[in-house]
N, C-alpha and C. Protein backbone atom coordinates (compact mmCIF):
# COMPACT_ATOMS: atom_id res chain seq x y z
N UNK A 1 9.66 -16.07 2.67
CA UNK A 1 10.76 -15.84 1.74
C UNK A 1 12.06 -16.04 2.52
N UNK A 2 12.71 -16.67 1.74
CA UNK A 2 14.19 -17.09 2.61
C UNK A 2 15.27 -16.14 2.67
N UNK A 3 15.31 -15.50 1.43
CA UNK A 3 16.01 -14.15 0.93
C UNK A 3 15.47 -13.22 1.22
N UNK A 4 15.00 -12.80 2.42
CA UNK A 4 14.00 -11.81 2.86
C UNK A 4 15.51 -10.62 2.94
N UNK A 5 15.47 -9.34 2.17
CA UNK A 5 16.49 -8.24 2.39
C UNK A 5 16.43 -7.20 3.23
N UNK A 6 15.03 -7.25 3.97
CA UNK A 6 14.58 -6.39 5.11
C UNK A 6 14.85 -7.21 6.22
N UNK A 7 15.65 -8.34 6.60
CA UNK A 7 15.40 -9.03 7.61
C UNK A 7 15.82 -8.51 9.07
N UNK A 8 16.95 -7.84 8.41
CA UNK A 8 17.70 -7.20 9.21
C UNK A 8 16.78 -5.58 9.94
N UNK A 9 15.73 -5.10 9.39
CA UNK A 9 15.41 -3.90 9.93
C UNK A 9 13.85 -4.57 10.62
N UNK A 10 13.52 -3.64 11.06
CA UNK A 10 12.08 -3.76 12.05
C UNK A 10 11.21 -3.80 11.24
N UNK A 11 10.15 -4.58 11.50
CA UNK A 11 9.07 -4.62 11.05
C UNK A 11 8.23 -3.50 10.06
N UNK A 12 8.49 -2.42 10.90
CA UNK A 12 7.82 -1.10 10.51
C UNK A 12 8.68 -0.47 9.55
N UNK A 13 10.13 -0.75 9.27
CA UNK A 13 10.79 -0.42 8.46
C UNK A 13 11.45 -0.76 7.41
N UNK A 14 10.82 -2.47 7.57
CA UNK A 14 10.63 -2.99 6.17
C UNK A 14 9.55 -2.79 5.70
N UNK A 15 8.31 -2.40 6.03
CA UNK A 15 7.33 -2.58 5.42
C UNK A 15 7.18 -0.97 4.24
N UNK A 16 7.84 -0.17 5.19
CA UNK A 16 8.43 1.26 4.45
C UNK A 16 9.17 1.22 3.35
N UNK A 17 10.16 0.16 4.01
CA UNK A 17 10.67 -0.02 2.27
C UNK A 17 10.62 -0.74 0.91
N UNK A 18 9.38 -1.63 1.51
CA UNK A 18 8.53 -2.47 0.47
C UNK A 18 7.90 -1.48 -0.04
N UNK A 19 7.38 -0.27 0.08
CA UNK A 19 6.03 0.57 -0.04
C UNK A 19 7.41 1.33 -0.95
N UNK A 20 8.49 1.64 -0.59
CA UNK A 20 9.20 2.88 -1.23
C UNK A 20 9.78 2.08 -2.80
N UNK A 21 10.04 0.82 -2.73
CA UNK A 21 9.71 0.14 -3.92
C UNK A 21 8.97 0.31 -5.06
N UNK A 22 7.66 -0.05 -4.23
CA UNK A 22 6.17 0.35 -4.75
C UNK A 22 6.15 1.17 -5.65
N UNK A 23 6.48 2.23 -4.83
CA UNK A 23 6.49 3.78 -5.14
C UNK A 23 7.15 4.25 -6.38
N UNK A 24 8.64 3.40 -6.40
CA UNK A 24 9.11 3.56 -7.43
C UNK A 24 9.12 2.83 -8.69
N UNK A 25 8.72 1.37 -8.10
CA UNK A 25 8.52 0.89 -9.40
C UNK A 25 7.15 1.48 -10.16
N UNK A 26 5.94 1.52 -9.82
CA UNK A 26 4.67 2.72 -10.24
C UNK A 26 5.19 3.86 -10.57
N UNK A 27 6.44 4.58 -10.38
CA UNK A 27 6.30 6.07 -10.94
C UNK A 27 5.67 6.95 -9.95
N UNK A 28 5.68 6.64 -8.72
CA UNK A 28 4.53 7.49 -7.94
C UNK A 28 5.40 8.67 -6.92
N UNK A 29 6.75 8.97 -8.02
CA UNK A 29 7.83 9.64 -6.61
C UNK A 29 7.75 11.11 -6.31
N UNK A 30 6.57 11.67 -7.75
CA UNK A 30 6.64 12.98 -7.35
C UNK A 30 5.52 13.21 -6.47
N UNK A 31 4.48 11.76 -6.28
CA UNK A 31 3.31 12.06 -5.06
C UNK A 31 4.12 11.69 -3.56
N UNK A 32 4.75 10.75 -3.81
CA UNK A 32 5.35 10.19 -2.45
C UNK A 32 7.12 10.13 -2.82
N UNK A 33 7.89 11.34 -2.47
CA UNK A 33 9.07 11.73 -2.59
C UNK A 33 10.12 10.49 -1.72
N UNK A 34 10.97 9.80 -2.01
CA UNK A 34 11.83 8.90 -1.38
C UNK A 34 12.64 10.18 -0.68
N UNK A 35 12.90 9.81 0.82
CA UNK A 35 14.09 9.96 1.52
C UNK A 35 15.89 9.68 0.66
N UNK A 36 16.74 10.61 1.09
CA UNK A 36 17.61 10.02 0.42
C UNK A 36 17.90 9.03 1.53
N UNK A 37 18.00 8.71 2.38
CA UNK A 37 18.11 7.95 3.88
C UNK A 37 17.64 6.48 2.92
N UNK A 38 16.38 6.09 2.53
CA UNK A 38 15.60 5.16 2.21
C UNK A 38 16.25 5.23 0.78
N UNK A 39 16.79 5.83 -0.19
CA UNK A 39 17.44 5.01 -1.32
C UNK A 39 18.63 4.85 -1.33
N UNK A 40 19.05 5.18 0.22
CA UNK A 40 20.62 4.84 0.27
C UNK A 40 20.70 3.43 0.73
N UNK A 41 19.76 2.89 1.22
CA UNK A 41 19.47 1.64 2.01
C UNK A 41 19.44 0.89 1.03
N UNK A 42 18.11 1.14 -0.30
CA UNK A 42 17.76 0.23 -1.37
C UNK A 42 18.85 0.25 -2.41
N UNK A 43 19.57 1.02 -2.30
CA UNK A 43 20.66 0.86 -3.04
C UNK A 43 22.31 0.19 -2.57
N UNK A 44 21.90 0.46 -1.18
CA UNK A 44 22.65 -0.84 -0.66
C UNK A 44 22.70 -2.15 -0.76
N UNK A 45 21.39 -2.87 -0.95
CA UNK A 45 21.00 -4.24 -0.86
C UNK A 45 20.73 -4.32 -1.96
N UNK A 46 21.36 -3.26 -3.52
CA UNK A 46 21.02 -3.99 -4.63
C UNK A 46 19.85 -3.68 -5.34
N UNK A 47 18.46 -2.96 -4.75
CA UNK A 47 17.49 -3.48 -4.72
C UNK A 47 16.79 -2.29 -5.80
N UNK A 48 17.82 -1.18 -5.59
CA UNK A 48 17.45 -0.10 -6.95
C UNK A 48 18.85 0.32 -7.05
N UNK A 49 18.88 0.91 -8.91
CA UNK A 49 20.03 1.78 -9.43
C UNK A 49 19.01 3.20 -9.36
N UNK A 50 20.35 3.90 -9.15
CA UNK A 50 20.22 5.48 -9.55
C UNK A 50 20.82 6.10 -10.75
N UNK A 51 19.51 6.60 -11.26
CA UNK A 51 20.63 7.08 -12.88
C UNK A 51 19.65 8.53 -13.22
N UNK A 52 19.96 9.29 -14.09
CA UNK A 52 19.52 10.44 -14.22
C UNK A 52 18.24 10.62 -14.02
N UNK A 53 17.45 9.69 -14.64
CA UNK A 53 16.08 10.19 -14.48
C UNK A 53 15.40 9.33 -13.21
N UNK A 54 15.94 9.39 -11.89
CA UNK A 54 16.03 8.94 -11.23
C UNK A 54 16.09 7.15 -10.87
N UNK A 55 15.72 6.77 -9.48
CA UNK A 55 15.94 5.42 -8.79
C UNK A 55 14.63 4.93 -9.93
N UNK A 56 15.61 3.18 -10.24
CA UNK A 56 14.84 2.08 -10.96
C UNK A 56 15.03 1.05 -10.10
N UNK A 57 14.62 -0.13 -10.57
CA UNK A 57 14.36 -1.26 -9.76
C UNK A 57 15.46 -2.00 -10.57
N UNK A 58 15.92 -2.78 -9.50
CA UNK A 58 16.94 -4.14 -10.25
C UNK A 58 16.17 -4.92 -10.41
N UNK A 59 16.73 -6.35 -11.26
CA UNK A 59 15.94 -6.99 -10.81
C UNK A 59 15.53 -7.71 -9.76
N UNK A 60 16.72 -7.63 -8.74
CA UNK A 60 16.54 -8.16 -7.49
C UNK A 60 15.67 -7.51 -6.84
N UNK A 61 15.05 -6.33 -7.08
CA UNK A 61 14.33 -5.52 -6.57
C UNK A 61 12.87 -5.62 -6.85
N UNK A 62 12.89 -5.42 -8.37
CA UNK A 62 11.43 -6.74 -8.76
C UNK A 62 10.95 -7.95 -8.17
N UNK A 63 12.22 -9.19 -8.27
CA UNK A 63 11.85 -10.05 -7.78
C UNK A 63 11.21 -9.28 -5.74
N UNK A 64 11.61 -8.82 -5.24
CA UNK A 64 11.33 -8.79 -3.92
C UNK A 64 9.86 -8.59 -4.05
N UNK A 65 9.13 -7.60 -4.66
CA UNK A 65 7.75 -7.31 -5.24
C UNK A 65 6.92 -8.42 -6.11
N UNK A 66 7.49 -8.97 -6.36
CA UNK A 66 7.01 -9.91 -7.14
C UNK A 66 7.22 -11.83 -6.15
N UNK A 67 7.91 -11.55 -5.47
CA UNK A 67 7.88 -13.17 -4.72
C UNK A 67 7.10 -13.29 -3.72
């Protein structure tokens, strides 16, 4: 991927934030709780909004899961 948005972090800490994606696009946040650290990041690069009923996926954020 050419648009890779983890390019910039380590290996081990993109792969964390592919998984915290995951996590949220599934609904899975009250088994695996996001860091606010880790949705301050994904919400840096675009990649989720925050709105009341918590972090969603953009679609730039989809596409990353999906390419």
């Amino acid at each position: 991927m050419a648009d890779n948005p983890f390019a910039e972090f380590s290996l081990e800490r993109a792969i964390g934030l592919r998984w915290t994606l995951r996590d949220i696009q599934a609904g899975r946040l009250k088994l695996s709780p996001v860091s606010d650290e880790d949705l301050r990041v994904l919400t840096g690069l675009g990649l989720i909004e925050l709105n009341d009923d918590g972090p969603l996926l953009t679609p730039a954020g989809a596409a990353v899961l999906n390419g």
